[in-house]
C-alpha atoms as a PDB file:
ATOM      1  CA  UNK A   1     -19.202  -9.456   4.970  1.00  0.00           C
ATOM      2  CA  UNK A   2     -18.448  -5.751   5.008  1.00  0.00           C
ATOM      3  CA  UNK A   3     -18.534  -4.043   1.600  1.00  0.00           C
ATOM      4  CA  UNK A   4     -15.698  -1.913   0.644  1.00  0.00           C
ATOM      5  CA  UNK A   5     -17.848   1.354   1.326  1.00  0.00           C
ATOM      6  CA  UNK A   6     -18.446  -0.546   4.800  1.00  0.00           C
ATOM      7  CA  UNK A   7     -14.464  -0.514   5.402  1.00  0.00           C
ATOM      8  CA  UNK A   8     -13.784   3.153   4.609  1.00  0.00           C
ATOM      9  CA  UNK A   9     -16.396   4.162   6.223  1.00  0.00           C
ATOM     10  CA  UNK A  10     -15.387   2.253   9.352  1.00  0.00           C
ATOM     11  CA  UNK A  11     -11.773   3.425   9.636  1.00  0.00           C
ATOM     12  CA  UNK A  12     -12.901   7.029   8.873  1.00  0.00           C
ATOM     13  CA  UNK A  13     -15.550   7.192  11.821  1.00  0.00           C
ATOM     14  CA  UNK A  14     -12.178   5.449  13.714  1.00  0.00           C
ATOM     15  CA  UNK A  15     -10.031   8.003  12.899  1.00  0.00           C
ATOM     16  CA  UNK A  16     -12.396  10.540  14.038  1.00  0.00           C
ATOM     17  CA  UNK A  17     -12.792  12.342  10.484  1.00  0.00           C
ATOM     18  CA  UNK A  18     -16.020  13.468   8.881  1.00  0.00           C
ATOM     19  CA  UNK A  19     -16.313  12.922   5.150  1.00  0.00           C
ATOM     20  CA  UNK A  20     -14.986  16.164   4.645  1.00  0.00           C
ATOM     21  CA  UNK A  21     -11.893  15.596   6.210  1.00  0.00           C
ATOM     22  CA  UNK A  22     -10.999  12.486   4.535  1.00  0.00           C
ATOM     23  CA  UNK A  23     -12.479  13.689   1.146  1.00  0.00           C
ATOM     24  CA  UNK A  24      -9.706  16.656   1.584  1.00  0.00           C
ATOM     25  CA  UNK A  25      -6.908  14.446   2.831  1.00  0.00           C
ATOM     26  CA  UNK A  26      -7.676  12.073  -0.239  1.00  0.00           C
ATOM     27  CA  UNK A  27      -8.174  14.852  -2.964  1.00  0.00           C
ATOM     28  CA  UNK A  28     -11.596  13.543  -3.107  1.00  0.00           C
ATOM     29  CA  UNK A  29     -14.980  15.350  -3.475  1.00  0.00           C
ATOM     30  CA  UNK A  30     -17.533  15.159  -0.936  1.00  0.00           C
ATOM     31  CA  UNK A  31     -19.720  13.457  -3.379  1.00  0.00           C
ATOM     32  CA  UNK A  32     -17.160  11.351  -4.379  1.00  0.00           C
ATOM     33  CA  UNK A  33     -16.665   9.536  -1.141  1.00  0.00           C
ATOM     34  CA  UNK A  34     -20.012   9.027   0.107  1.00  0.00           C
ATOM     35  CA  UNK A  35     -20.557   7.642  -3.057  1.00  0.00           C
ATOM     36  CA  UNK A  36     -18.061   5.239  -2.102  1.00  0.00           C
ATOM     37  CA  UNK A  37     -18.897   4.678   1.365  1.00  0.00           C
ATOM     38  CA  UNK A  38     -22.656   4.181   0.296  1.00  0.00           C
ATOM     39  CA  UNK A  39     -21.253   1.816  -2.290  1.00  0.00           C
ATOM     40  CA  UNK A  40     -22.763   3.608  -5.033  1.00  0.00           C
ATOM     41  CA  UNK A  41     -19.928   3.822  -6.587  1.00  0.00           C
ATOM     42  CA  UNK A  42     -16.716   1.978  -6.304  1.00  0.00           C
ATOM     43  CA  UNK A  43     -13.388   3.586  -6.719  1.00  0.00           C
ATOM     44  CA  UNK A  44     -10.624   4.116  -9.883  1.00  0.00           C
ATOM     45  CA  UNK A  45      -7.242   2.350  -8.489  1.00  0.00           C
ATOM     46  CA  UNK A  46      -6.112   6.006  -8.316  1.00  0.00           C
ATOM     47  CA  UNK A  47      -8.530   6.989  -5.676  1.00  0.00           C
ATOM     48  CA  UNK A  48      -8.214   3.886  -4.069  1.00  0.00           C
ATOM     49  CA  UNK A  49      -4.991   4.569  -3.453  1.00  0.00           C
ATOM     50  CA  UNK A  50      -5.238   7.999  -2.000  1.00  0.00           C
ATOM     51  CA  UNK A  51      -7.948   6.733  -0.036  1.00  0.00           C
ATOM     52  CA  UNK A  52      -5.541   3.755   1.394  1.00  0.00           C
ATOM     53  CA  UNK A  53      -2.889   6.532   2.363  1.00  0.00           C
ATOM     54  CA  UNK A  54      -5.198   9.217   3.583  1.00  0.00           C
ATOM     55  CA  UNK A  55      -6.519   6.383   5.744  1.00  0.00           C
ATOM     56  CA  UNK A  56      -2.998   4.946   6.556  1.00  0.00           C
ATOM     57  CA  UNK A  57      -4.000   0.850   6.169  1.00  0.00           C
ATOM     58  CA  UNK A  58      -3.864  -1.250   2.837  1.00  0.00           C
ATOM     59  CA  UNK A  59      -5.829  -1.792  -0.213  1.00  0.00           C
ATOM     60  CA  UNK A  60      -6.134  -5.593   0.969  1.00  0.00           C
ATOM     61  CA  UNK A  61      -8.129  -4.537   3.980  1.00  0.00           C
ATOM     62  CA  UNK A  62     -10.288  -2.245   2.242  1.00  0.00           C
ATOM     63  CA  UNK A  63     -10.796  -5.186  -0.312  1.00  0.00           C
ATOM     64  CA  UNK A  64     -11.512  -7.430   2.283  1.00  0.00           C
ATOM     65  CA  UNK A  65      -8.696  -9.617   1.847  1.00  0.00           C
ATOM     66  CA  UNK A  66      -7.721  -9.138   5.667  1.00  0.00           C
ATOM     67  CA  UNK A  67      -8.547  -7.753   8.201  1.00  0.00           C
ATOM     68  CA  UNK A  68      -5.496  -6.282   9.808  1.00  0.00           C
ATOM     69  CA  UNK A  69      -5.948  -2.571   8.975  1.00  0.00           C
ATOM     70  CA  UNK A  70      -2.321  -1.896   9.510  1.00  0.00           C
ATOM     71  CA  UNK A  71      -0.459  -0.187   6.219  1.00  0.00           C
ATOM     72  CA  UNK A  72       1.450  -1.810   3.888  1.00  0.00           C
ATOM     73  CA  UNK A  73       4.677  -0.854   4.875  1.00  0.00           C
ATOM     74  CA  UNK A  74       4.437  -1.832   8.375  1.00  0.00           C
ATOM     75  CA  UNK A  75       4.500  -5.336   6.402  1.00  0.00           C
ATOM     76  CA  UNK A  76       7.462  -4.991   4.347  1.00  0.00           C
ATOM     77  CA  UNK A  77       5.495  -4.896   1.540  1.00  0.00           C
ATOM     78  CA  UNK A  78       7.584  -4.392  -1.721  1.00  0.00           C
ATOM     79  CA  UNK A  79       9.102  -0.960  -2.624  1.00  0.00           C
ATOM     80  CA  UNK A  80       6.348   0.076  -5.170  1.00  0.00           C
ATOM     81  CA  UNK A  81       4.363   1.142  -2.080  1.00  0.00           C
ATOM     82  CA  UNK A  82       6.752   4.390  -1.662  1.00  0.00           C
ATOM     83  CA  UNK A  83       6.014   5.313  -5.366  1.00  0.00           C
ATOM     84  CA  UNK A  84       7.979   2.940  -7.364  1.00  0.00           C
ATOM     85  CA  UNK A  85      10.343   2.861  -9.485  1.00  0.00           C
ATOM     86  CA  UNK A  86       9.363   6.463 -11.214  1.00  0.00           C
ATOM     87  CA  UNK A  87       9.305   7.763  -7.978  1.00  0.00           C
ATOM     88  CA  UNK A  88      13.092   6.632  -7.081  1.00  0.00           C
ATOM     89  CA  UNK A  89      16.818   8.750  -8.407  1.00  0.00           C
ATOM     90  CA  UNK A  90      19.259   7.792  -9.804  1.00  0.00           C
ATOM     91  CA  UNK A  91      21.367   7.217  -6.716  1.00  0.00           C
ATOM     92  CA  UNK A  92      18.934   5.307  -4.888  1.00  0.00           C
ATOM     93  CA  UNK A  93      18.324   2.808  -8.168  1.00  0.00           C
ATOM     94  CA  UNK A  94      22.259   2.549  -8.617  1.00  0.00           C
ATOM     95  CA  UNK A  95      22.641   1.911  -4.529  1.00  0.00           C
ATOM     96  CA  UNK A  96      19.576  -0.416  -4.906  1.00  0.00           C
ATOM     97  CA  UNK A  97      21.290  -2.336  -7.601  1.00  0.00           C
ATOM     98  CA  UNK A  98      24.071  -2.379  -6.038  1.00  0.00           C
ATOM     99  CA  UNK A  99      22.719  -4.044  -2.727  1.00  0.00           C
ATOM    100  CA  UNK A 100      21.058  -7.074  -5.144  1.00  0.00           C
ATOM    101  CA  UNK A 101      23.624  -7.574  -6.912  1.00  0.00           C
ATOM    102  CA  UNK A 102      25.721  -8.005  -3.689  1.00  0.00           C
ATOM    103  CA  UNK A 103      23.090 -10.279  -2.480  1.00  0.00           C
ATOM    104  CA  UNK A 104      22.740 -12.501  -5.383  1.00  0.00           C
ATOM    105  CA  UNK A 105      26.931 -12.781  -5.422  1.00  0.00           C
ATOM    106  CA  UNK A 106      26.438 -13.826  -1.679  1.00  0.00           C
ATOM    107  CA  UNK A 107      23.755 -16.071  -2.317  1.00  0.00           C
ATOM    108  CA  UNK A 108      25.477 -17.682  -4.957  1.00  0.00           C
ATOM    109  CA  UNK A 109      28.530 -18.179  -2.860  1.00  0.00           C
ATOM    110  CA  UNK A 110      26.545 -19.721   0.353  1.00  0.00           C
ATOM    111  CA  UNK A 111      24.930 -22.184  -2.435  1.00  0.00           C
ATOM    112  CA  UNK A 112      28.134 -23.014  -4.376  1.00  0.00           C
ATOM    113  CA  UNK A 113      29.654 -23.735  -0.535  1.00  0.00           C
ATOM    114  CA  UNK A 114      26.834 -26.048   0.258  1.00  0.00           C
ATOM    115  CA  UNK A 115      27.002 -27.940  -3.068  1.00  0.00           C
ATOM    116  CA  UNK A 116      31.029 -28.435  -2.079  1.00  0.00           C
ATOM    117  CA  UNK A 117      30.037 -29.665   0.946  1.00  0.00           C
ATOM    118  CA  UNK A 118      27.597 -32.817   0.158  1.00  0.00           C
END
Protein backbone atom coordinates (compact mmCIF):
# COMPACT_ATOMS: atom_id res chain seq x y z
CA UNK A 1 0.00 0.00 0.00
CA UNK A 2 1.31 3.44 -0.87
CA UNK A 3 2.13 5.67 2.11
CA UNK A 4 0.80 9.09 2.14
CA UNK A 5 4.38 10.55 1.22
CA UNK A 6 4.04 7.80 -1.67
CA UNK A 7 0.70 9.67 -2.93
CA UNK A 8 2.02 13.25 -2.98
CA UNK A 9 4.84 12.37 -4.29
CA UNK A 10 3.12 10.50 -7.12
CA UNK A 11 0.69 13.21 -8.24
CA UNK A 12 3.51 15.83 -8.00
CA UNK A 13 5.97 13.89 -10.43
CA UNK A 14 2.28 13.66 -12.50
CA UNK A 15 1.77 17.05 -12.56
CA UNK A 16 5.16 17.68 -13.75
CA UNK A 17 6.28 19.87 -10.59
CA UNK A 18 9.54 19.60 -8.71
CA UNK A 19 9.34 19.94 -4.95
CA UNK A 20 9.90 23.41 -5.30
CA UNK A 21 7.04 24.10 -7.23
CA UNK A 22 4.57 22.39 -5.17
CA UNK A 23 6.31 23.50 -1.87
CA UNK A 24 5.53 27.23 -3.34
CA UNK A 25 2.05 26.49 -4.59
CA UNK A 26 1.32 24.91 -1.04
CA UNK A 27 3.08 27.65 1.14
CA UNK A 28 5.29 24.89 2.12
CA UNK A 29 9.10 24.79 2.70
CA UNK A 30 11.28 22.71 0.72
CA UNK A 31 12.13 20.82 3.78
CA UNK A 32 8.80 20.61 4.71
CA UNK A 33 7.57 18.54 1.84
CA UNK A 34 10.20 16.13 1.30
CA UNK A 35 9.79 15.51 4.72
CA UNK A 36 6.45 14.52 3.83
CA UNK A 37 7.02 12.77 0.73
CA UNK A 38 9.90 10.74 2.50
CA UNK A 39 7.35 10.14 5.21
CA UNK A 40 9.45 11.56 7.78
CA UNK A 41 7.09 13.55 8.76
CA UNK A 42 3.40 13.56 8.29
CA UNK A 43 1.40 16.66 7.82
CA UNK A 44 -0.81 19.28 10.30
CA UNK A 45 -4.55 19.15 8.72
CA UNK A 46 -3.57 22.70 7.66
CA UNK A 47 -0.88 21.64 5.33
CA UNK A 48 -2.71 18.83 4.32
CA UNK A 49 -5.06 20.85 3.04
CA UNK A 50 -2.98 23.20 1.02
CA UNK A 51 -1.26 20.30 -0.17
CA UNK A 52 -4.80 18.68 -1.39
CA UNK A 53 -5.55 22.06 -3.31
CA UNK A 54 -2.12 22.82 -4.61
CA UNK A 55 -2.39 19.27 -5.93
CA UNK A 56 -6.10 19.64 -7.04
CA UNK A 57 -7.43 15.84 -5.72
CA UNK A 58 -8.80 15.01 -2.12
CA UNK A 59 -7.55 14.35 1.27
CA UNK A 60 -9.24 10.75 0.91
CA UNK A 61 -6.86 9.86 -1.87
CA UNK A 62 -3.89 11.12 -0.26
CA UNK A 63 -5.13 9.07 2.86
CA UNK A 64 -5.58 6.20 0.90
CA UNK A 65 -9.15 5.91 1.26
CA UNK A 66 -9.55 5.83 -2.69
CA UNK A 67 -8.00 5.93 -5.26
CA UNK A 68 -9.75 8.27 -7.61
CA UNK A 69 -7.45 11.33 -7.44
CA UNK A 70 -10.15 13.57 -8.71
CA UNK A 71 -10.98 16.74 -6.17
CA UNK A 72 -13.56 16.94 -3.93
CA UNK A 73 -15.75 19.10 -5.61
CA UNK A 74 -15.90 17.29 -8.77
CA UNK A 75 -17.89 14.91 -6.20
CA UNK A 76 -20.31 17.20 -4.79
CA UNK A 77 -18.72 17.00 -1.76
CA UNK A 78 -20.38 19.28 0.94
CA UNK A 79 -19.90 23.11 0.90
CA UNK A 80 -17.13 23.23 3.63
CA UNK A 81 -14.74 22.35 0.78
CA UNK A 82 -15.04 26.13 -0.65
CA UNK A 83 -14.10 27.46 2.88
CA UNK A 84 -17.11 26.98 4.93
CA UNK A 85 -19.25 28.63 6.59
CA UNK A 86 -16.60 31.56 7.74
CA UNK A 87 -15.72 31.79 4.37
CA UNK A 88 -19.49 32.52 3.08
CA UNK A 89 -21.60 36.47 3.32
CA UNK A 90 -24.24 37.25 4.44
CA UNK A 91 -26.19 37.05 1.21
CA UNK A 92 -25.05 33.79 0.22
CA UNK A 93 -25.99 32.25 3.97
CA UNK A 94 -29.49 34.11 3.79
CA UNK A 95 -29.97 32.75 -0.11
CA UNK A 96 -28.61 29.38 1.22
CA UNK A 97 -31.19 29.33 3.90
CA UNK A 98 -33.51 30.29 1.93
CA UNK A 99 -33.09 27.40 -0.72
CA UNK A 100 -33.38 24.67 2.48
CA UNK A 101 -35.90 25.98 3.84
CA UNK A 102 -37.76 25.86 0.45
CA UNK A 103 -36.67 22.36 0.17
CA UNK A 104 -37.68 21.07 3.46
CA UNK A 105 -41.38 22.95 2.84
CA UNK A 106 -41.35 20.89 -0.50
CA UNK A 107 -40.28 17.85 1.00
CA UNK A 108 -42.71 18.04 3.57
CA UNK A 109 -45.47 18.63 1.12
CA UNK A 110 -44.45 15.55 -1.35
CA UNK A 111 -44.50 13.40 2.09
CA UNK A 112 -47.75 14.81 3.58
CA UNK A 113 -49.24 14.00 -0.26
CA UNK A 114 -48.03 10.48 -0.10
CA UNK A 115 -49.32 9.83 3.45
CA UNK A 116 -52.96 11.19 1.90
CA UNK A 117 -52.62 8.91 -0.62
CA UNK A 118 -52.25 5.28 1.16
Amino acid sequence: MQSLGDRIKFLREKLQMTQKDLAAKAGLTIVQLSRYETSDRKPDPESLRSIVDALDTNGDYLLGRTEDTSPSYEKGMSMSFYGGPEAYTADEIAMMEAALKAYREQKKKLLTGDKEKN
